[in-house]
Protein backbone atom coordinates (compact mmCIF):
# COMPACT_ATOMS: atom_id res chain seq x y z
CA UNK A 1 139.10 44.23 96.42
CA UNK A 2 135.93 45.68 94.59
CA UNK A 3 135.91 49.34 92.83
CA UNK A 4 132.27 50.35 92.69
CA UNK A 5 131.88 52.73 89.39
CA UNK A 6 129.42 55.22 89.24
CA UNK A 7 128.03 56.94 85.79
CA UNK A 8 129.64 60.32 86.01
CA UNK A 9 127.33 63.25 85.57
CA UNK A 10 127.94 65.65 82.50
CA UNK A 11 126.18 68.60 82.23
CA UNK A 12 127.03 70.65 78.75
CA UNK A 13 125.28 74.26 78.61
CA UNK A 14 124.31 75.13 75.48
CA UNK A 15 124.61 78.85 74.49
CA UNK A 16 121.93 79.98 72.04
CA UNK A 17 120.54 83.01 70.80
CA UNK A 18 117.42 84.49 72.47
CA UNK A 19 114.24 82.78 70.60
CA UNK A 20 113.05 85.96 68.48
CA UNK A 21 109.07 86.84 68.63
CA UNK A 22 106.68 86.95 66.20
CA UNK A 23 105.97 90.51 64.92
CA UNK A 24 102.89 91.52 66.28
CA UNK A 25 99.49 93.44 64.67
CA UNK A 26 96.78 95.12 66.41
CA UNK A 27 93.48 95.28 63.82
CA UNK A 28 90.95 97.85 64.29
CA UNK A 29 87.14 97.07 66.05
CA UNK A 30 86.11 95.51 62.93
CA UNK A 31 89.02 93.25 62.23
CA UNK A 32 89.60 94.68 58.79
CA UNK A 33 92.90 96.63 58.96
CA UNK A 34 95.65 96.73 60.71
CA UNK A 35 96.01 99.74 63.46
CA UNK A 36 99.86 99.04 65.21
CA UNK A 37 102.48 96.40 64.55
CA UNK A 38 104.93 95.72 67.16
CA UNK A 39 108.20 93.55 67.03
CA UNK A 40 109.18 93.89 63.68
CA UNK A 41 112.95 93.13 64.15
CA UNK A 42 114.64 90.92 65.54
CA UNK A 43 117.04 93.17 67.61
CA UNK A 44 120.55 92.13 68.15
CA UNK A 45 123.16 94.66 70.01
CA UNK A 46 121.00 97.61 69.24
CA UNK A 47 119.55 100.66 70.94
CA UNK A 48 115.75 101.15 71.33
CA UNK A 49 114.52 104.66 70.47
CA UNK A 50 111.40 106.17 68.61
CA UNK A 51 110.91 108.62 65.91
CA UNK A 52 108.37 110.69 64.07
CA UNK A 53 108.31 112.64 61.04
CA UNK A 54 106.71 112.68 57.11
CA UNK A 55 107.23 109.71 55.09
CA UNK A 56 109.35 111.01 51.82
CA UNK A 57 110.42 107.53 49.67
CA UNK A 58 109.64 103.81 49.84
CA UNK A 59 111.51 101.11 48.60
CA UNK A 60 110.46 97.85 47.48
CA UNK A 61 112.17 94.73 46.44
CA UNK A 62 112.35 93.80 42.48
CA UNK A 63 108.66 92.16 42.94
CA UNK A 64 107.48 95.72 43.96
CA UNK A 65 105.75 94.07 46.66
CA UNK A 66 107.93 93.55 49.71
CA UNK A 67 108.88 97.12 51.61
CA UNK A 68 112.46 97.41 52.29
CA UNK A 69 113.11 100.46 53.45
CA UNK A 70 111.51 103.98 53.60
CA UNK A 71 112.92 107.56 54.12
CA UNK A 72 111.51 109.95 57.33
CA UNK A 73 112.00 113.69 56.95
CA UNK A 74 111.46 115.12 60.48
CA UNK A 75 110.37 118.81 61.42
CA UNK A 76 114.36 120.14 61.84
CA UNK A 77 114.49 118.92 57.76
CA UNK A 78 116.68 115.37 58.86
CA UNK A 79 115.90 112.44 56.66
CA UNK A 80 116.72 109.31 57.62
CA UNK A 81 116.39 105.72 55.37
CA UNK A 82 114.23 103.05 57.86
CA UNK A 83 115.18 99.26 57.01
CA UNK A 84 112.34 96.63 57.17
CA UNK A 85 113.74 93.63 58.98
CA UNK A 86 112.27 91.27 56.15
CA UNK A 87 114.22 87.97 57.44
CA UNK A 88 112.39 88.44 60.76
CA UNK A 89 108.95 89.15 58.94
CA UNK A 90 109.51 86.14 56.61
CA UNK A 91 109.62 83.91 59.57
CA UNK A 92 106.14 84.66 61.24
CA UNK A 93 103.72 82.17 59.81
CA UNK A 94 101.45 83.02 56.96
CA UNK A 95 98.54 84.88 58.68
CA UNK A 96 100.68 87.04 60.70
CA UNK A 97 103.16 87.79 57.59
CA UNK A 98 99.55 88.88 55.34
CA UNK A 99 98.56 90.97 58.38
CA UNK A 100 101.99 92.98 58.86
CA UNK A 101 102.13 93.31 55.04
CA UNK A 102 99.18 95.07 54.89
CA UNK A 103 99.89 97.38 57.77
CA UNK A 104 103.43 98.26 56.51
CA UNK A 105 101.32 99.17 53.04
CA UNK A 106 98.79 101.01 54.56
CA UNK A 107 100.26 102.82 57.24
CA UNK A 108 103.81 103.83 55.64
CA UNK A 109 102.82 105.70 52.31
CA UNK A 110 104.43 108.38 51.06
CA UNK A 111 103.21 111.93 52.66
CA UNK A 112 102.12 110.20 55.55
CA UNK A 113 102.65 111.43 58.93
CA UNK A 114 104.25 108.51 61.28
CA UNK A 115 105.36 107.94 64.65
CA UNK A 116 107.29 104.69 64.88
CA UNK A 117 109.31 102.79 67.37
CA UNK A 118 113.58 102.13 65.91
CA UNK A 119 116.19 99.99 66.76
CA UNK A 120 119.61 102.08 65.92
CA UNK A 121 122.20 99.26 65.53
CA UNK A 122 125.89 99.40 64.47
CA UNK A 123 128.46 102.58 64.31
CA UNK A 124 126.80 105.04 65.99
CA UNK A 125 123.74 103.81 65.43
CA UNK A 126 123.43 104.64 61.61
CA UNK A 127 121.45 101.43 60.98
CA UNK A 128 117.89 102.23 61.96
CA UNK A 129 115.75 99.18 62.16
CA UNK A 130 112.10 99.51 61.99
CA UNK A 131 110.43 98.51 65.47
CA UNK A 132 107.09 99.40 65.33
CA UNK A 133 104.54 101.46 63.98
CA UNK A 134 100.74 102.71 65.24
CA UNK A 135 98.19 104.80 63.55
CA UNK A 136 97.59 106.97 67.12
């Protein structure tokens, strides 16, 4: 008697992590400056929402270069601190990371009005994640 073998089929599924966009940055007519950014974190188990008010503070890393956080003061007198996801920044190539650099320079300086799109992650949402930002 004769047993015939076949190759048995294995199929493994491999859970992974959604693949996490590049940030995005809108320049103005004359390509010189950056006018919105868009995907600036890389989200997670967080809760989309948007925000406006007066930037009050900025905070850089030791190098004074890289923004990590700023403060928002709204009309009702509420400040709250606005993280920069840098990890999600630093892994954009080079062109993009020079063009969202300059934007978050230009368009988040102290005094300035902004309207900006969060992520509020963890407890309650207490960790507010910069989304996005636009000069309209």
């Amino acid at each position: 008697m004769y047993r015939i073998c076949m190759p048995a089929l294995v199929v493994i599924f491999v859970a992974t992590a959604p693949a996490h966009a590049d940030p995005q940055y809108k320049l103005n007519k004359s390509q010189t400056e950056v006018v919105a950014l868009s995907r600036l974190t890389s989200g997670g188990m967080c809760q989309p929402g948007r925000m406006r008010g007066q930037v009050v503070a900025r905070t850089f890393d030791p190098s004074g270069v890289v923004l990590m956080n700023f403060a928002v003061e709204e009309k009702n007198g509420d400040r709250t601190v606005i993280n920069v996801d840098t990890d999600a920044i630093a892994q954009a190539n080079r062109v993009t990371q020079a063009w969202v650099m300059q934007g978050l320079h230009r368009m988040i300086r102290e005094g300035k009005q902004v309207s900006l799109r969060a992520q509020f992650c963890g407890a309650a949402g207490r960790v507010v994640m910069l989304d996005g930002i636009s000069t309209r």
